[in-house]
C-alpha atoms as a PDB file:
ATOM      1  CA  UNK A   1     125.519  91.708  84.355  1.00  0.00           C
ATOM      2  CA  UNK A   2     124.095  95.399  83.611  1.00  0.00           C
ATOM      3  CA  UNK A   3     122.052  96.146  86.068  1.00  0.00           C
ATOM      4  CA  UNK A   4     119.839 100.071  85.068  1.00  0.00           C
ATOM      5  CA  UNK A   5     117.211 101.740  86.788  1.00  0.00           C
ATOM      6  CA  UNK A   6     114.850 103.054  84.044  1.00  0.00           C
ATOM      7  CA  UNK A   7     112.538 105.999  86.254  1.00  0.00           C
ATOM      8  CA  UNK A   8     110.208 108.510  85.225  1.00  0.00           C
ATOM      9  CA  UNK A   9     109.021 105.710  82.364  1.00  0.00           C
ATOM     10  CA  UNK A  10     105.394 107.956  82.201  1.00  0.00           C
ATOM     11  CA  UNK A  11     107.187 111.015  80.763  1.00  0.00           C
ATOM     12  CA  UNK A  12     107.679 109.100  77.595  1.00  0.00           C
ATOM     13  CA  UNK A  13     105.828 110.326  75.067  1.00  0.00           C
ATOM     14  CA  UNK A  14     104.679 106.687  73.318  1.00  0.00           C
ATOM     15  CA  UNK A  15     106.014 103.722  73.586  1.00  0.00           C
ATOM     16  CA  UNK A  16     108.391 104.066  70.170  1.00  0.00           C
ATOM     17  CA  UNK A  17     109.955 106.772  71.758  1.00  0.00           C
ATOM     18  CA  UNK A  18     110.471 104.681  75.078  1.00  0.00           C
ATOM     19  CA  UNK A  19     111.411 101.830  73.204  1.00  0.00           C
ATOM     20  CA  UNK A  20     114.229 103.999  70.986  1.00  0.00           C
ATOM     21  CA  UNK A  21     115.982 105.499  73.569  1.00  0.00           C
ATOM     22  CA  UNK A  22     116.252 102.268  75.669  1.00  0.00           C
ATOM     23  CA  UNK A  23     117.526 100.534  72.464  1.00  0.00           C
ATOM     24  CA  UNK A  24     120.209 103.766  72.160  1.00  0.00           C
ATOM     25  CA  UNK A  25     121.256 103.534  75.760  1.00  0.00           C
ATOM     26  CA  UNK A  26     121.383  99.655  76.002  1.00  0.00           C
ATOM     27  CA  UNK A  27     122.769  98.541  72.977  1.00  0.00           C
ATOM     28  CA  UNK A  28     126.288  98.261  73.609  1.00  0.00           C
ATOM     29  CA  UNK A  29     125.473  96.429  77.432  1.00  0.00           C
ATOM     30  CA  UNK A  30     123.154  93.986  75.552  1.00  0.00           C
ATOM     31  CA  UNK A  31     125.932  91.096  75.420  1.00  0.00           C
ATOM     32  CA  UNK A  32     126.599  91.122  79.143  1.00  0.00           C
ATOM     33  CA  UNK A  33     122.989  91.056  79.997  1.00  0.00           C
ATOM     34  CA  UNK A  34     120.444  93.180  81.566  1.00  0.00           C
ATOM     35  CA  UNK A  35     118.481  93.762  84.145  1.00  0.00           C
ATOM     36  CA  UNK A  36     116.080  96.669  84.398  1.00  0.00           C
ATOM     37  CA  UNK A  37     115.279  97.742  88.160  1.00  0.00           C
ATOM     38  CA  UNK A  38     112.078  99.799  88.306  1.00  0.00           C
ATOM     39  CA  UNK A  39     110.608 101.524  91.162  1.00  0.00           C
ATOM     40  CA  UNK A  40     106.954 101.156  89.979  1.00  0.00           C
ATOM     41  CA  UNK A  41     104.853  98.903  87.697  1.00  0.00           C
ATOM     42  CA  UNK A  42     105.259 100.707  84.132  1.00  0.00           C
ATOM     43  CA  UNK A  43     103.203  99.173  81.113  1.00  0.00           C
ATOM     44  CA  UNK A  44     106.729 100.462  78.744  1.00  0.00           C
ATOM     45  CA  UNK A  45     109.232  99.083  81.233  1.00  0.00           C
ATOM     46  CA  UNK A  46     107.278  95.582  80.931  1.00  0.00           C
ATOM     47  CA  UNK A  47     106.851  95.332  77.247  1.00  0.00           C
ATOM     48  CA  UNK A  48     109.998  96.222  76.045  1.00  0.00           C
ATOM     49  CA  UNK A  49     111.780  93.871  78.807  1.00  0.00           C
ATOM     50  CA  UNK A  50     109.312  91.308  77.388  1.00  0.00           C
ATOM     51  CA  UNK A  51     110.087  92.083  73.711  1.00  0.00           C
ATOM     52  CA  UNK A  52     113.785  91.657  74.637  1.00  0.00           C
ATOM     53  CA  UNK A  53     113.954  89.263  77.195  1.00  0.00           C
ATOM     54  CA  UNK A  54     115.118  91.221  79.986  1.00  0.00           C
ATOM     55  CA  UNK A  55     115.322  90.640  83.600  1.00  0.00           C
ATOM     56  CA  UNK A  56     113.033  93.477  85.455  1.00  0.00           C
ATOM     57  CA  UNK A  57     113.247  93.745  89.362  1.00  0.00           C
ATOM     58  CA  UNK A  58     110.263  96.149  91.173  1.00  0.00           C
ATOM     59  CA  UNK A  59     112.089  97.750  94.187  1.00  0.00           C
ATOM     60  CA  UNK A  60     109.471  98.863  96.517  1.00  0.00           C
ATOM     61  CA  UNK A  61     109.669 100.786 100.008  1.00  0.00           C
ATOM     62  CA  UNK A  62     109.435  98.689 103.044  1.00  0.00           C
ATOM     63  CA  UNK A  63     107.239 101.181 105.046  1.00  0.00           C
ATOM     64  CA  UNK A  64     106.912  98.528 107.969  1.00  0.00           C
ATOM     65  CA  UNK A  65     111.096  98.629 108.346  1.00  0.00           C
ATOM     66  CA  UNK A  66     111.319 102.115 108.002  1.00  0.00           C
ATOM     67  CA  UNK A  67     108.510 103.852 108.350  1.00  0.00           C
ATOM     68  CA  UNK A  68     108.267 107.550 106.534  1.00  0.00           C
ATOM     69  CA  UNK A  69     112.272 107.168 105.166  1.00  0.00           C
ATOM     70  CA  UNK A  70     111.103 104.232 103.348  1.00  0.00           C
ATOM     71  CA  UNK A  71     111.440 105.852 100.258  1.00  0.00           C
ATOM     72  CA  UNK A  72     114.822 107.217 100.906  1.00  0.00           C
ATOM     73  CA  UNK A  73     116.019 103.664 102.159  1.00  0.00           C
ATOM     74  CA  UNK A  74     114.601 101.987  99.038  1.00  0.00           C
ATOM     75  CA  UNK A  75     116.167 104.750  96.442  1.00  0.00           C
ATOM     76  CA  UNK A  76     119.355 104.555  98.006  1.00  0.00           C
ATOM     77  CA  UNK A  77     119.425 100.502  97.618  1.00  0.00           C
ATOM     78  CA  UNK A  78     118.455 101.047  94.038  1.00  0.00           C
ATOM     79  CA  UNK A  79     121.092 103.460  93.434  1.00  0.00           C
ATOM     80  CA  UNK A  80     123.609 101.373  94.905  1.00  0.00           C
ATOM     81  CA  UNK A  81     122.031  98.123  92.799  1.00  0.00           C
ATOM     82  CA  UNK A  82     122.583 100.025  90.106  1.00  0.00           C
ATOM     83  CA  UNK A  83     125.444 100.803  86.850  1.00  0.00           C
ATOM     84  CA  UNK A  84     123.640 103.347  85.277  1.00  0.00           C
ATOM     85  CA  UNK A  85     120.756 104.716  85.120  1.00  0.00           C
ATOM     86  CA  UNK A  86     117.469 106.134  82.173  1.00  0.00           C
ATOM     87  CA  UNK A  87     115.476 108.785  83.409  1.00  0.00           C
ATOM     88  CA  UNK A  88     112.504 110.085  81.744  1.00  0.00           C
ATOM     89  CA  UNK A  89     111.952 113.519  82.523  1.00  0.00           C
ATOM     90  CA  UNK A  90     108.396 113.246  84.286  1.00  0.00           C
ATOM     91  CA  UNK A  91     108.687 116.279  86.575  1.00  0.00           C
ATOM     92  CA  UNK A  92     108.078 114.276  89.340  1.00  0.00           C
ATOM     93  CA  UNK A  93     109.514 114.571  93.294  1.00  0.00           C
ATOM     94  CA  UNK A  94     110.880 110.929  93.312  1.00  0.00           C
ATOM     95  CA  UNK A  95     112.415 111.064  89.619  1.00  0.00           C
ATOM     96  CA  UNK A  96     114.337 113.942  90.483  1.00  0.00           C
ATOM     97  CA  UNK A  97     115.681 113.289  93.786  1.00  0.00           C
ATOM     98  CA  UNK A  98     116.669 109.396  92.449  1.00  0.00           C
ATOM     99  CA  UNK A  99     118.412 111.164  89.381  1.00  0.00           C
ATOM    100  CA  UNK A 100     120.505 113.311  91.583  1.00  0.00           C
ATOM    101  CA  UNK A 101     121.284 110.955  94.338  1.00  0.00           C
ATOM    102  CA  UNK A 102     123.060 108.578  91.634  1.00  0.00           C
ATOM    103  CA  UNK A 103     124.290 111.740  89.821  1.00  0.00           C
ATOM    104  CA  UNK A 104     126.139 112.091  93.557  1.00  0.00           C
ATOM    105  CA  UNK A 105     127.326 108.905  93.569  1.00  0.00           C
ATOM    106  CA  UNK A 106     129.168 108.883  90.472  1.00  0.00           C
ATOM    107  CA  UNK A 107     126.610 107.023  88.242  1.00  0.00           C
ATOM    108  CA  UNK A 108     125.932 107.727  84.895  1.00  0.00           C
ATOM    109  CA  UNK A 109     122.555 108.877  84.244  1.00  0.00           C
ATOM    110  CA  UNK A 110     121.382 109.450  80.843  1.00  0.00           C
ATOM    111  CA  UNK A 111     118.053 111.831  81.243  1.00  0.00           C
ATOM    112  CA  UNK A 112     115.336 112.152  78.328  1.00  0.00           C
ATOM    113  CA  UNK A 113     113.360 115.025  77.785  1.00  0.00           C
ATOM    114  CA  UNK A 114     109.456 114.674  78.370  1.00  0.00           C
ATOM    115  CA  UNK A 115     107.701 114.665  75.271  1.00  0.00           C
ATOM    116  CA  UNK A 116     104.060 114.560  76.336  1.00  0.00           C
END
């Protein structure tokens, strides 16, 4: 099983472009199956996983475990859930500090531009 954290899904321009560079990334990891982890409902993320059949798991913070490091707790377990990960260039806080924490732990990260 591939398991890839797609992040940042609202810098993609439409949802061709979204959908191409998933397809470019994925391709080759399509025969040992795939499952998308997402840290937020994303209207791309579901319809392509739909479109292709593919497993999506929502990681959310637990705020009541760990109060205001719940989002640092909950990035970390994605990153370690995680082969790889898609990052659409959003420009936002979380996006950036989940692309470099699996950039630091020796995961490859394959980052698209924003095109909006």
């Amino acid at each position: 099983m591939f398991n890839v954290a797609i992040i940042g899904a609202d810098g993609a321009k439409d949802y061709q472009t979204f959908k191409d560079k998933c397809i470019y990334y994925l391709s080759r990891k399509a025969k040992e199956g795939i499952t998308i982890f997402t840290i937020e409902g994303n209207d791309f993320i579901e319809r392509f996983a739909s479109e292709y059949r593919i497993n999506v798991r929502q990681m959310m913070p637990d705020w009541y475990s760990y109060g205001k490091s719940a989002l640092a707790e909950r990035n970390k377990a994605l990153v370690k859930a995680c082969s790889a990960i898609i990052s659409f260039e959003d420009g936002r806080k979380n996006t950036k500090m989940l692309k470099k924490m699996a950039e630091e732990a020796g995961l490859p990260v394959r980052s698209v531009k924003s095109t909006t």
